[in-house]
N, C-alpha and C. Protein backbone atom coordinates (compact mmCIF):
# COMPACT_ATOMS: atom_id res chain seq x y z
N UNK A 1 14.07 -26.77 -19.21
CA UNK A 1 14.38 -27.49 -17.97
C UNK A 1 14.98 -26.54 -16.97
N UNK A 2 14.45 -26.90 -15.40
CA UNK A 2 15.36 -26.14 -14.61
C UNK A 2 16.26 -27.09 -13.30
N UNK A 3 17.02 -26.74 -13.06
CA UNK A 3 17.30 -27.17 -11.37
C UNK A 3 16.34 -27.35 -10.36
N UNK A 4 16.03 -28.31 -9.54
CA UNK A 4 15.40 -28.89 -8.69
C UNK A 4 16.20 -29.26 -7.68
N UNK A 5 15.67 -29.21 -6.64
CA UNK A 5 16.50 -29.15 -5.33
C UNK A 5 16.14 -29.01 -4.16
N UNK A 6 16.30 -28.67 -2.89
CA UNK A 6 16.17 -28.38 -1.80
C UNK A 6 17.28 -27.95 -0.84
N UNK A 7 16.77 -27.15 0.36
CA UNK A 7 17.88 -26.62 0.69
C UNK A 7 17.05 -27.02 2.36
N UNK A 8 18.44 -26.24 3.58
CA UNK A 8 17.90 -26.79 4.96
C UNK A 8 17.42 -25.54 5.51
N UNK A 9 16.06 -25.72 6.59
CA UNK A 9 15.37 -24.47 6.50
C UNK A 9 14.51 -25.17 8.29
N UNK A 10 14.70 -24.63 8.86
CA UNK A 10 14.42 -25.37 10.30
C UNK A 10 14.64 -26.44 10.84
N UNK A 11 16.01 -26.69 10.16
CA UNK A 11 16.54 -27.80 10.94
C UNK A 11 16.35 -29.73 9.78
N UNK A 12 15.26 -29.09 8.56
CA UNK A 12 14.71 -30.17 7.96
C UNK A 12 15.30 -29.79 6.27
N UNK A 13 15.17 -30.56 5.23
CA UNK A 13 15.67 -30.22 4.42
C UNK A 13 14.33 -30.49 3.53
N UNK A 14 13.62 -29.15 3.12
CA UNK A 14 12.62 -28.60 2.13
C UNK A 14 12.82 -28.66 0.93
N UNK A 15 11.78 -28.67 0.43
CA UNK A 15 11.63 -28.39 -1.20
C UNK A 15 11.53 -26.93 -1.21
N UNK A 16 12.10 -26.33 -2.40
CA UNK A 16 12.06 -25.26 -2.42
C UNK A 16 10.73 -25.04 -3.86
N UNK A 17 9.95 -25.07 -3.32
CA UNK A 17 8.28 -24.89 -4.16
C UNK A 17 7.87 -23.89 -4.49
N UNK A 18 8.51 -22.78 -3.90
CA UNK A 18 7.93 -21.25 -4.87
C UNK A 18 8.81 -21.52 -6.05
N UNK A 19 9.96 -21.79 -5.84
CA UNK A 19 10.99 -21.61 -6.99
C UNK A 19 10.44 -22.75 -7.87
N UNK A 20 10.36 -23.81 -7.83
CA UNK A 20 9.07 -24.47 -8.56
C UNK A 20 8.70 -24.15 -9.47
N UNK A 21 7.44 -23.16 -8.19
CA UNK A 21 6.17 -22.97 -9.30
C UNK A 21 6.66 -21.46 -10.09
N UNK A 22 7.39 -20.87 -9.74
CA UNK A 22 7.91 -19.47 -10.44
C UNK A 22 8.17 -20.42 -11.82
N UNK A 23 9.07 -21.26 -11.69
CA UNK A 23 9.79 -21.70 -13.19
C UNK A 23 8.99 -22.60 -14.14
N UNK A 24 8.00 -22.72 -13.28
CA UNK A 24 6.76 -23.47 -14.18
C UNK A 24 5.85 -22.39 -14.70
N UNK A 25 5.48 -21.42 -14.20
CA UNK A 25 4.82 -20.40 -14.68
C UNK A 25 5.90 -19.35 -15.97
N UNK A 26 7.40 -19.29 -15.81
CA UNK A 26 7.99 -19.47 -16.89
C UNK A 26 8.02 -20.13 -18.20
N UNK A 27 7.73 -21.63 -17.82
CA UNK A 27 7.68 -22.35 -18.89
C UNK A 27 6.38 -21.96 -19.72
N UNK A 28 5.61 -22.01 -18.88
CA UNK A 28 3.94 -21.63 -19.61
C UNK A 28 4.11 -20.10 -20.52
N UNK A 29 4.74 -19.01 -19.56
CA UNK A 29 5.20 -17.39 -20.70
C UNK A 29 5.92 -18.19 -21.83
N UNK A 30 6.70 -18.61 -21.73
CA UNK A 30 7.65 -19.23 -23.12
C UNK A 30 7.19 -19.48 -24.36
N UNK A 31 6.03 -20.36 -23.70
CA UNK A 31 4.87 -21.27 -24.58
C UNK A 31 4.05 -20.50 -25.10
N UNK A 32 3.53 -19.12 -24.32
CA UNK A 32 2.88 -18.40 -24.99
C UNK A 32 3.56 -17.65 -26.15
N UNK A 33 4.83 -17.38 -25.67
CA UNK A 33 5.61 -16.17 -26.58
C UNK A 33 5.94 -17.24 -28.46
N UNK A 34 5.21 -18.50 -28.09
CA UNK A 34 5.50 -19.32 -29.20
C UNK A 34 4.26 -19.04 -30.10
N UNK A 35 3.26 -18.88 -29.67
CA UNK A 35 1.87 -18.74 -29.90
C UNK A 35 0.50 -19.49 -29.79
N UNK A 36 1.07 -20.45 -28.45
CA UNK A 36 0.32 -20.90 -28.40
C UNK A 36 -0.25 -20.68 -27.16
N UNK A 37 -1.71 -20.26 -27.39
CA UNK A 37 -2.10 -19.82 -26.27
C UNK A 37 -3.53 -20.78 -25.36
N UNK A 38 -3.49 -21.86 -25.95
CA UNK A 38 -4.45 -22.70 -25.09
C UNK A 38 -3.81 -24.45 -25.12
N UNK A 39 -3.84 -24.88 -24.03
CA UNK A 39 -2.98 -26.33 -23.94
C UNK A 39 -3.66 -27.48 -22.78
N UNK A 40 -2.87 -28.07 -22.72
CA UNK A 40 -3.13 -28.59 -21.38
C UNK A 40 -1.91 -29.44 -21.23
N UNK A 41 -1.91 -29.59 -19.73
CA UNK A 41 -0.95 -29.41 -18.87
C UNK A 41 -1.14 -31.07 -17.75
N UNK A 42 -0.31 -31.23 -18.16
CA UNK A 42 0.22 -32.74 -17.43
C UNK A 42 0.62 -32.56 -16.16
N UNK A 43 0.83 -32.72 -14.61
CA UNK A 43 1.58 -33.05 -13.77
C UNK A 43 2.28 -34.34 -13.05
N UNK A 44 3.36 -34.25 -13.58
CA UNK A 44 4.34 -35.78 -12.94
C UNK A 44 5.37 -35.39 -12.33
N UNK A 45 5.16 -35.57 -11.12
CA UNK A 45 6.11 -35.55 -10.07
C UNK A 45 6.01 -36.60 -8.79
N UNK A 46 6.90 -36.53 -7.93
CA UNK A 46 7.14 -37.61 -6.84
C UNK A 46 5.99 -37.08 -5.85
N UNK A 47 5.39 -38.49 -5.00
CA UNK A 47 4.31 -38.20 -4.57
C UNK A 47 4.30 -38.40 -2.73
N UNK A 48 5.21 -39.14 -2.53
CA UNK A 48 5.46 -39.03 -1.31
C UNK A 48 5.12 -37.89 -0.60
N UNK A 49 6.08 -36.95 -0.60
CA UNK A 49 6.06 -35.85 0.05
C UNK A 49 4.76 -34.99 -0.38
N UNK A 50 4.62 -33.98 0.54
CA UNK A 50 3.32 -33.23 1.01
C UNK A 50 3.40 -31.55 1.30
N UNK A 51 2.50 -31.10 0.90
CA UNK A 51 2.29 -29.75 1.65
C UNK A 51 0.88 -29.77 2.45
N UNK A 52 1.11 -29.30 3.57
CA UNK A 52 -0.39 -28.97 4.30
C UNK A 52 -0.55 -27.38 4.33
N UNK A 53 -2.02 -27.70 4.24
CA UNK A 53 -2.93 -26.62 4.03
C UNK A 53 -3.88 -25.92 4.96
N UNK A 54 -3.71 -24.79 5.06
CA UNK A 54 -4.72 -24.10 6.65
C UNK A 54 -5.97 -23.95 6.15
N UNK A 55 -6.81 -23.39 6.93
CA UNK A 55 -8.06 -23.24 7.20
C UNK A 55 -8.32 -22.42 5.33
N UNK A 56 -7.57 -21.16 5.25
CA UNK A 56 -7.59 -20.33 4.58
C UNK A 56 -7.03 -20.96 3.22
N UNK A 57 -6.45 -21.62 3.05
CA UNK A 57 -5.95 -22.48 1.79
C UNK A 57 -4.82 -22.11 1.70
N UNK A 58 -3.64 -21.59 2.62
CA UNK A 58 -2.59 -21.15 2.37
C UNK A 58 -1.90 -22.04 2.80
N UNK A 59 -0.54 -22.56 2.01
CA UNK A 59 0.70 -23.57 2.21
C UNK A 59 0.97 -23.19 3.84
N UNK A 60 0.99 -24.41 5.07
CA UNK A 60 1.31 -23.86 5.95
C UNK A 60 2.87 -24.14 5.99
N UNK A 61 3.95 -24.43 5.13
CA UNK A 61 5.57 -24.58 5.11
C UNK A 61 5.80 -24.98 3.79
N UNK A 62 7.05 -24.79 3.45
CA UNK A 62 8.12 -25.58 2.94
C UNK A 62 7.73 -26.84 2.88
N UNK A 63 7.27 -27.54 1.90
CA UNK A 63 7.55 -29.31 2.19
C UNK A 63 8.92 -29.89 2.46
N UNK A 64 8.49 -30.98 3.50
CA UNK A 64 10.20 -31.78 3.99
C UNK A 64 10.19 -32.78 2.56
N UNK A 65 11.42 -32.53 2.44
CA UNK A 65 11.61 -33.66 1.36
C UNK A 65 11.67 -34.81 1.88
N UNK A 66 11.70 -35.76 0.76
CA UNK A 66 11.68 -37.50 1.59
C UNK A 66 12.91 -37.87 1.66
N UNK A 67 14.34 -36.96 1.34
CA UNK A 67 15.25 -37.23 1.82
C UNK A 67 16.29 -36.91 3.10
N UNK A 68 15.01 -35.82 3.60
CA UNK A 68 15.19 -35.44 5.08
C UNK A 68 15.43 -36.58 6.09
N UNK A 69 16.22 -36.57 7.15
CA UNK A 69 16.61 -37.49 7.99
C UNK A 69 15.58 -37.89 9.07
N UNK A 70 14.21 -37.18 9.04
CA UNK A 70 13.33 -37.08 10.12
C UNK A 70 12.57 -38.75 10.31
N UNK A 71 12.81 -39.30 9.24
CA UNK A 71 11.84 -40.85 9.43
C UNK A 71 13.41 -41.83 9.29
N UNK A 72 14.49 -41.56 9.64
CA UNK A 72 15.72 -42.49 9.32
C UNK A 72 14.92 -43.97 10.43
N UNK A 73 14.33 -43.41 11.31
CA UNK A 73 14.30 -44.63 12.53
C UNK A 73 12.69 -45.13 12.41
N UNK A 74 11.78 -44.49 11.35
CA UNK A 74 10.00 -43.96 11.64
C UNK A 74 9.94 -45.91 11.17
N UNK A 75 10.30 -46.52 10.32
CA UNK A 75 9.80 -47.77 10.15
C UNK A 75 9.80 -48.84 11.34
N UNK A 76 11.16 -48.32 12.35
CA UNK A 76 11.24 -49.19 13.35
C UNK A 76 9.99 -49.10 14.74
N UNK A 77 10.64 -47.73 14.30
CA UNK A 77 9.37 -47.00 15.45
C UNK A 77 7.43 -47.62 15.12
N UNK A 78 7.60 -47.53 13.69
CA UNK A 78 5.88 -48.20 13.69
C UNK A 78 6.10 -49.58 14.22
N UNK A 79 7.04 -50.17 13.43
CA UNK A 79 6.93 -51.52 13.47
C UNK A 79 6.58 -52.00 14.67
N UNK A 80 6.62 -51.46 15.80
CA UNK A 80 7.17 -51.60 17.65
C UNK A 80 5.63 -51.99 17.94
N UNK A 81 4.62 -51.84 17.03
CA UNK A 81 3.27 -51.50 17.58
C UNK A 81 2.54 -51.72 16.22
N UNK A 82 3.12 -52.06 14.83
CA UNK A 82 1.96 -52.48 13.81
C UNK A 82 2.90 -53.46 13.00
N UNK A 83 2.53 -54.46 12.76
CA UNK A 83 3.01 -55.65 11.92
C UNK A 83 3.16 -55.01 10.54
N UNK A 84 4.46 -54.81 9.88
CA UNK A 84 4.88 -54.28 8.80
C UNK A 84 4.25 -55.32 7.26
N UNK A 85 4.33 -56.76 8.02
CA UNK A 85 3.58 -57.82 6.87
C UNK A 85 1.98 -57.12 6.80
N UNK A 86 1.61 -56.61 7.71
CA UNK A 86 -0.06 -56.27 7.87
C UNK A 86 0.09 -55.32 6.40
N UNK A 87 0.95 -54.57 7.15
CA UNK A 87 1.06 -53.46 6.53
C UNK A 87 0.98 -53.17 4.99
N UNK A 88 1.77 -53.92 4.39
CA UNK A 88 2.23 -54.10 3.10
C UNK A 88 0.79 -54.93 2.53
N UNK A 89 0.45 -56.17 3.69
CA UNK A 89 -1.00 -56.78 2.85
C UNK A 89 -1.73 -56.03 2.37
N UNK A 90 -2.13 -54.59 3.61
CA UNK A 90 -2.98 -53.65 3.14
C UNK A 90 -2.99 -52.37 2.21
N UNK A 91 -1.62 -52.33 1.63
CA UNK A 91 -1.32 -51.35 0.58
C UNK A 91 -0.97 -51.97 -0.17
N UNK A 92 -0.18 -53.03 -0.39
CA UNK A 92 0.60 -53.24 -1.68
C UNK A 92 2.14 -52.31 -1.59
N UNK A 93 2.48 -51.41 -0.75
CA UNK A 93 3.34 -50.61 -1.56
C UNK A 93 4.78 -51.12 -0.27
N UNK A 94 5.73 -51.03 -1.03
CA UNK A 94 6.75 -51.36 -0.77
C UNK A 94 7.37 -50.38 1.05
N UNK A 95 7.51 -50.95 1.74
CA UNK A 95 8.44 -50.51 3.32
C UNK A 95 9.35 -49.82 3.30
N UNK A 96 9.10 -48.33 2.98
CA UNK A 96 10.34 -47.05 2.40
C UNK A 96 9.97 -46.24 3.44
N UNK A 97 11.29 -45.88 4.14
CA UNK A 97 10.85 -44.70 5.54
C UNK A 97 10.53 -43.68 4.72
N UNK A 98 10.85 -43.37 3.72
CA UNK A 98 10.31 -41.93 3.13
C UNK A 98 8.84 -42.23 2.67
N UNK A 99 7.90 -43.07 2.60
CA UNK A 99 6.67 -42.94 2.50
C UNK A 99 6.06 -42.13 2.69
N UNK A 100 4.84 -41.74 2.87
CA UNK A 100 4.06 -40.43 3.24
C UNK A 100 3.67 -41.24 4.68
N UNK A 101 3.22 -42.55 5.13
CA UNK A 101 2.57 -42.97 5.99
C UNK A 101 3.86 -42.47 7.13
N UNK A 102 5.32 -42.80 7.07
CA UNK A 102 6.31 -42.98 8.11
C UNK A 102 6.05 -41.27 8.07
N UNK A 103 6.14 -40.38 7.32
CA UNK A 103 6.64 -39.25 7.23
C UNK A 103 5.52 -38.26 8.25
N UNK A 104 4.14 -38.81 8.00
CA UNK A 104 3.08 -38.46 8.96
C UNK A 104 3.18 -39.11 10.06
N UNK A 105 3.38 -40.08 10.36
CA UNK A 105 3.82 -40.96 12.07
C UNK A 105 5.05 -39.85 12.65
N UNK A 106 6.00 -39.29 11.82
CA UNK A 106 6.83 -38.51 13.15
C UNK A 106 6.90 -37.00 12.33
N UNK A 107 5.92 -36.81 12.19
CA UNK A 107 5.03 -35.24 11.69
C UNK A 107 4.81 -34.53 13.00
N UNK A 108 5.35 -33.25 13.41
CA UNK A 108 5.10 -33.14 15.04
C UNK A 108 3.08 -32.75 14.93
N UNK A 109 2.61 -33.34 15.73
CA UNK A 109 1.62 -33.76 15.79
C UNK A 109 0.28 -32.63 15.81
N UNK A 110 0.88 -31.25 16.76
CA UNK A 110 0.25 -29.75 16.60
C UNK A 110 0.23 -28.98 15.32
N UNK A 111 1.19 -29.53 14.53
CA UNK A 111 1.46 -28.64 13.40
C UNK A 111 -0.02 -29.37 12.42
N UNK A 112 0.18 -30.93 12.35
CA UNK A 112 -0.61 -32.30 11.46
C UNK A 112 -2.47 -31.23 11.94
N UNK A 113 -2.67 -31.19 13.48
CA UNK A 113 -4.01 -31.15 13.56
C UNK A 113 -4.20 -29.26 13.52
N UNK A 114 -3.60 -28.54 12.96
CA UNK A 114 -3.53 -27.02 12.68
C UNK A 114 -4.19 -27.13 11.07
N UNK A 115 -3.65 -28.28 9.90
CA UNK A 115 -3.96 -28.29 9.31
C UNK A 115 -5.54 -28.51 8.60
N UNK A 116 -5.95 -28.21 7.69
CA UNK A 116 -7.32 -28.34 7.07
C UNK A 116 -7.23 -29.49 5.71
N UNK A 117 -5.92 -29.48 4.87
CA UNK A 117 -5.68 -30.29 4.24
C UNK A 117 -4.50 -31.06 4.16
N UNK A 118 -4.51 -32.00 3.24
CA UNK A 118 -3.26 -32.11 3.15
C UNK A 118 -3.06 -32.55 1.40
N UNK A 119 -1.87 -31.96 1.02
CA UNK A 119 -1.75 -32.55 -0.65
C UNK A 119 -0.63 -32.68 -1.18
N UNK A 120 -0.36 -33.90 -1.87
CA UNK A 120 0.96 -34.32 -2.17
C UNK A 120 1.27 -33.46 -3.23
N UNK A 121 3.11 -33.55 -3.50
CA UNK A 121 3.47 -32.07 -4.22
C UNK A 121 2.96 -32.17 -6.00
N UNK A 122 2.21 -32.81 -6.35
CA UNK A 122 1.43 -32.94 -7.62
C UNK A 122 0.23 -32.20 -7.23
N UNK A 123 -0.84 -32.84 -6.63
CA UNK A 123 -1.56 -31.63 -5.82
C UNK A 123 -2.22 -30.95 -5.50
N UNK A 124 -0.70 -30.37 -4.91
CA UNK A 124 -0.42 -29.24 -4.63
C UNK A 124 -0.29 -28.18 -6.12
N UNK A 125 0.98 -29.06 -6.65
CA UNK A 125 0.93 -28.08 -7.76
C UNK A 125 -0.68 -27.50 -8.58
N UNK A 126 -0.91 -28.65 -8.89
CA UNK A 126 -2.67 -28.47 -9.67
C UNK A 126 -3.08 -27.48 -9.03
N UNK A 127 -3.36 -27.41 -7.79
CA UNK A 127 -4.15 -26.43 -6.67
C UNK A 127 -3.72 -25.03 -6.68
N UNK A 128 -2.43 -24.88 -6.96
CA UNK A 128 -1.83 -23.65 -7.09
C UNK A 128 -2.29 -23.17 -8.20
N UNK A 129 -2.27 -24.22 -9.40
CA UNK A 129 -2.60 -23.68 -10.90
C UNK A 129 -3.60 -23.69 -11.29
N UNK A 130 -4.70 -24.14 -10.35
CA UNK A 130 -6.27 -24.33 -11.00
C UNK A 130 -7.32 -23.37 -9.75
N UNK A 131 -6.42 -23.98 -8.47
CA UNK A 131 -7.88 -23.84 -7.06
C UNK A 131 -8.27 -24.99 -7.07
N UNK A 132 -8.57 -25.71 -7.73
CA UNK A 132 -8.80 -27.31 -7.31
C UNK A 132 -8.16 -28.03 -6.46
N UNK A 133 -8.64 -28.01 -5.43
CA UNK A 133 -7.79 -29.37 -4.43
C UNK A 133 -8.75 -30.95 -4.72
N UNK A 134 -7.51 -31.63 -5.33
CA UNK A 134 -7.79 -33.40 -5.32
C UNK A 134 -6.61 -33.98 -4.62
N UNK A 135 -7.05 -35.62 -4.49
CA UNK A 135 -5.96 -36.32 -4.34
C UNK A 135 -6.12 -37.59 -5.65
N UNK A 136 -5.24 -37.12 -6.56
CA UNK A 136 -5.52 -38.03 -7.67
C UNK A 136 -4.70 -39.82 -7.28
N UNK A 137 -5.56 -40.59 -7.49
CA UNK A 137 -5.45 -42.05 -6.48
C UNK A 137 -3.61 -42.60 -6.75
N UNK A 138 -3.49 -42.40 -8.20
CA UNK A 138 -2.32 -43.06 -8.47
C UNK A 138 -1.25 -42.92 -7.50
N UNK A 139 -1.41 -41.45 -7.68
CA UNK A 139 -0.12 -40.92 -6.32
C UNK A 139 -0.69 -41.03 -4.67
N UNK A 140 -1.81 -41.30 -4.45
CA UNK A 140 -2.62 -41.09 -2.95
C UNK A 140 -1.90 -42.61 -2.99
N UNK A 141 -1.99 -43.80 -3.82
CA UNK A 141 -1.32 -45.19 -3.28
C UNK A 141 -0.11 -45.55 -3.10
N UNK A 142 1.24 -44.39 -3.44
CA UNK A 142 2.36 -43.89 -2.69
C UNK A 142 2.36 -43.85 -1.59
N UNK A 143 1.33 -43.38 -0.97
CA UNK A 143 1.10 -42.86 0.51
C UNK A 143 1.50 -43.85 1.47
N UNK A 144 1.15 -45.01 1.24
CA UNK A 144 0.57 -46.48 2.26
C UNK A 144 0.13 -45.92 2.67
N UNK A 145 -1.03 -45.61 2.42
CA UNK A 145 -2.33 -45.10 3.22
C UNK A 145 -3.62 -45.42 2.47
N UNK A 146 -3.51 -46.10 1.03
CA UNK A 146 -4.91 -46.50 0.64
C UNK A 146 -4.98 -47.67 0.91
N UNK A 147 -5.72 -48.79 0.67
CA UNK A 147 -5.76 -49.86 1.06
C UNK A 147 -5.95 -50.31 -0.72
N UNK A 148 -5.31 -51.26 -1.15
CA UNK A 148 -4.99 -52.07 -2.25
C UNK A 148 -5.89 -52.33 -2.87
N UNK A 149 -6.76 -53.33 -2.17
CA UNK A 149 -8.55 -54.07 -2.43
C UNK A 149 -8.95 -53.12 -2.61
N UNK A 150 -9.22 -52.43 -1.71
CA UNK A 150 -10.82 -51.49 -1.70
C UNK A 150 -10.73 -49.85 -2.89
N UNK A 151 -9.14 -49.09 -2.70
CA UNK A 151 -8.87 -48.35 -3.14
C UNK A 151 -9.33 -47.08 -1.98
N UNK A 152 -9.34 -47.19 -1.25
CA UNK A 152 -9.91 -46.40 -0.28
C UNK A 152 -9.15 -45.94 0.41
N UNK A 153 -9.20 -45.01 1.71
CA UNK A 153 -8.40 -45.13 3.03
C UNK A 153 -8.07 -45.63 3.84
N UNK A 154 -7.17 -45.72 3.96
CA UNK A 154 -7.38 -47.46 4.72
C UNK A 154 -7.40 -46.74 6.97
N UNK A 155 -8.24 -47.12 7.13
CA UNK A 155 -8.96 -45.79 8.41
C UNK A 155 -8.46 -46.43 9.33
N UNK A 156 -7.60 -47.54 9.54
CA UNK A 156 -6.75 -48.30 10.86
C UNK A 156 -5.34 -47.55 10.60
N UNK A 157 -4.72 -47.23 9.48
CA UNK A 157 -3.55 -46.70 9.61
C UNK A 157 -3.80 -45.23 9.76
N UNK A 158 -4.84 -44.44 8.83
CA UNK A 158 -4.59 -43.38 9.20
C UNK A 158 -4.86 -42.83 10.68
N UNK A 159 -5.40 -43.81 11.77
CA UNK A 159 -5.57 -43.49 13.03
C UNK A 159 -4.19 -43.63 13.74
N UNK A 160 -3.43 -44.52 12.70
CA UNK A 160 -2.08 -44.81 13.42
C UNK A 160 -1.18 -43.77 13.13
N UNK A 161 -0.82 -42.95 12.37
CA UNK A 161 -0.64 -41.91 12.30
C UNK A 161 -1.26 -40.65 12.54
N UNK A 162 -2.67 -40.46 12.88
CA UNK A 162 -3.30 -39.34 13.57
C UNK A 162 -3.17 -38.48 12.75
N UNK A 163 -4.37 -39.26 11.58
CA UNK A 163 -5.31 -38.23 11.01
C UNK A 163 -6.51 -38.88 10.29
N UNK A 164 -7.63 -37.92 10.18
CA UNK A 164 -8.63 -38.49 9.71
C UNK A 164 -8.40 -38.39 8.19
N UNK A 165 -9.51 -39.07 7.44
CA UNK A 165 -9.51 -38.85 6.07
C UNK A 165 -10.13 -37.77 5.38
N UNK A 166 -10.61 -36.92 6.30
CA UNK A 166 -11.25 -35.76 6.12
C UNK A 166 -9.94 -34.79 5.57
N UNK A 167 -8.75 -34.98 6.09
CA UNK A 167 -7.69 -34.54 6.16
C UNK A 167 -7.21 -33.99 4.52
N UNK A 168 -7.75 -35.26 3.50
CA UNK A 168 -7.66 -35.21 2.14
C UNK A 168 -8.95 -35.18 1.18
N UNK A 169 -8.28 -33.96 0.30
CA UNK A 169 -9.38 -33.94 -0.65
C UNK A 169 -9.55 -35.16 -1.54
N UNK A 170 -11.06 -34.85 -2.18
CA UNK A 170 -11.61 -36.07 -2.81
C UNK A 170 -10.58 -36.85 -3.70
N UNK A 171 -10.27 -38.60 -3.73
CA UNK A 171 -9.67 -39.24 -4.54
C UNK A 171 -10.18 -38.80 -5.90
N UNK A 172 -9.72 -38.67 -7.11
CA UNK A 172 -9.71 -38.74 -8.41
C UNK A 172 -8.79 -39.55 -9.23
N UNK A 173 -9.60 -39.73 -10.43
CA UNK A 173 -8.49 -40.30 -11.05
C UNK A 173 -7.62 -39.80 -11.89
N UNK A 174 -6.21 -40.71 -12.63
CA UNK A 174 -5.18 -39.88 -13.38
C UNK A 174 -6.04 -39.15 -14.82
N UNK A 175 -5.47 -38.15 -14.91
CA UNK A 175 -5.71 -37.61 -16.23
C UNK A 175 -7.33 -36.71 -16.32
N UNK A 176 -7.63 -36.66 -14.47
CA UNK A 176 -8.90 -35.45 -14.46
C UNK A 176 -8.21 -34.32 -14.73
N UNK A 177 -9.05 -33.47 -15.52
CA UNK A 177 -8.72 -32.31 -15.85
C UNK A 177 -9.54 -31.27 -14.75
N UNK A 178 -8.38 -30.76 -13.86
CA UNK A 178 -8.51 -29.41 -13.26
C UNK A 178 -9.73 -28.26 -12.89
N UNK A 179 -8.94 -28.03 -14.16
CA UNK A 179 -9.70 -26.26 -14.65
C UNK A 179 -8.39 -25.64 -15.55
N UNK A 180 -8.60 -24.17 -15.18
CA UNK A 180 -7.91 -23.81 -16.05
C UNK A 180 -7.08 -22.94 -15.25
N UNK A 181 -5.71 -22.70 -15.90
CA UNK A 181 -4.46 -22.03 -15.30
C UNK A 181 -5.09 -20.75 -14.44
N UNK A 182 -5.01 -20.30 -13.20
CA UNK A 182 -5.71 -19.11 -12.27
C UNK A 182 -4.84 -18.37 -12.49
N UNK A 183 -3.21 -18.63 -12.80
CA UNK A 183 -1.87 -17.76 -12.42
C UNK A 183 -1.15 -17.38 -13.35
């Protein structure tokens, strides 16, 4: 086990994700020095939060954590202009300013359309450890951004936050397997 955390880094308070993935790529040497040298590898982590991705596939920041102060007001602010009952009909998921949906509504908006992807910090992680970019559904319906019924995108909110669905790689489901460790 290690420490998990975040620290403040432009004003926002980040995940600190190299340190992360350094101590996860630890755990894996460990495992080898045991003798075992072929496995597979689970990822469970919180899905809210996000890293975006450039043209080139490189992390463009630090992810804001969802306990950053940046959405303290983002539920009122939608609400002003989208019925929060709508809202919830069409996800299922519970009215938390730390959502991914509030967290993309006051996302400064040049940085959102710079991006090529976007992937929650599960992932992300996979992507680091395979090259595979997915959005595996379980955690994509964290988002309030799929729609409940259909399992899909739900393409009225993500316009309300300003982005297309192009934005995310293909839905999958839990327990697709990757590939294999790149790192």
């Amino acid at each position: 086990r290690f420490k998990n955390g975040f620290r403040n880094k432009d004003g926002h308070d980040r995940w600190k994700i190299d340190y992360l993935i350094e101590e996860i790529l630890i755990g894996f040497e460990k495992l080898k020095k045991t003798g075992i040298d072929h496995c597979f590898a689970g990822i469970d982590t919180w899905a809210v939060d996000y890293c975006l991705i450039d043209e080139q596939g490189e992390r463009m920041n630090d992810p804001i954590a969802y306990r950053d102060d940046r959405t303290d007001e983002a539920v009122k602010q939608f609400s002003e202009s989208y019925s929060l009952d709508k809202l919830y009909e069409q996800t299922g998921i519970q009215i938390q300013p730390f959502n991914t949906l509030f967290q993309l509504f006051v996302e400064e908006k040049d940085h959102l359309a710079k991006a090529h992807k976007l992937l929650l910090i599960p992932d992300y992680l996979g992507y680091v450890f395979t090259g595979n970019m997915v959005t595996e559904k379980t955690n994509a319906s964290t988002m309030q951004l799929l729609n409940a019924g259909t399992k899909e995108w739900e393409t009225e909110l993500l316009e309300k936050v300003g982005v297309s669905k192009e934005l995310f790689p293909p839905l999958t489901e839990p327990g697709t397997i990757l590939g294999d460790l790149q790192k």
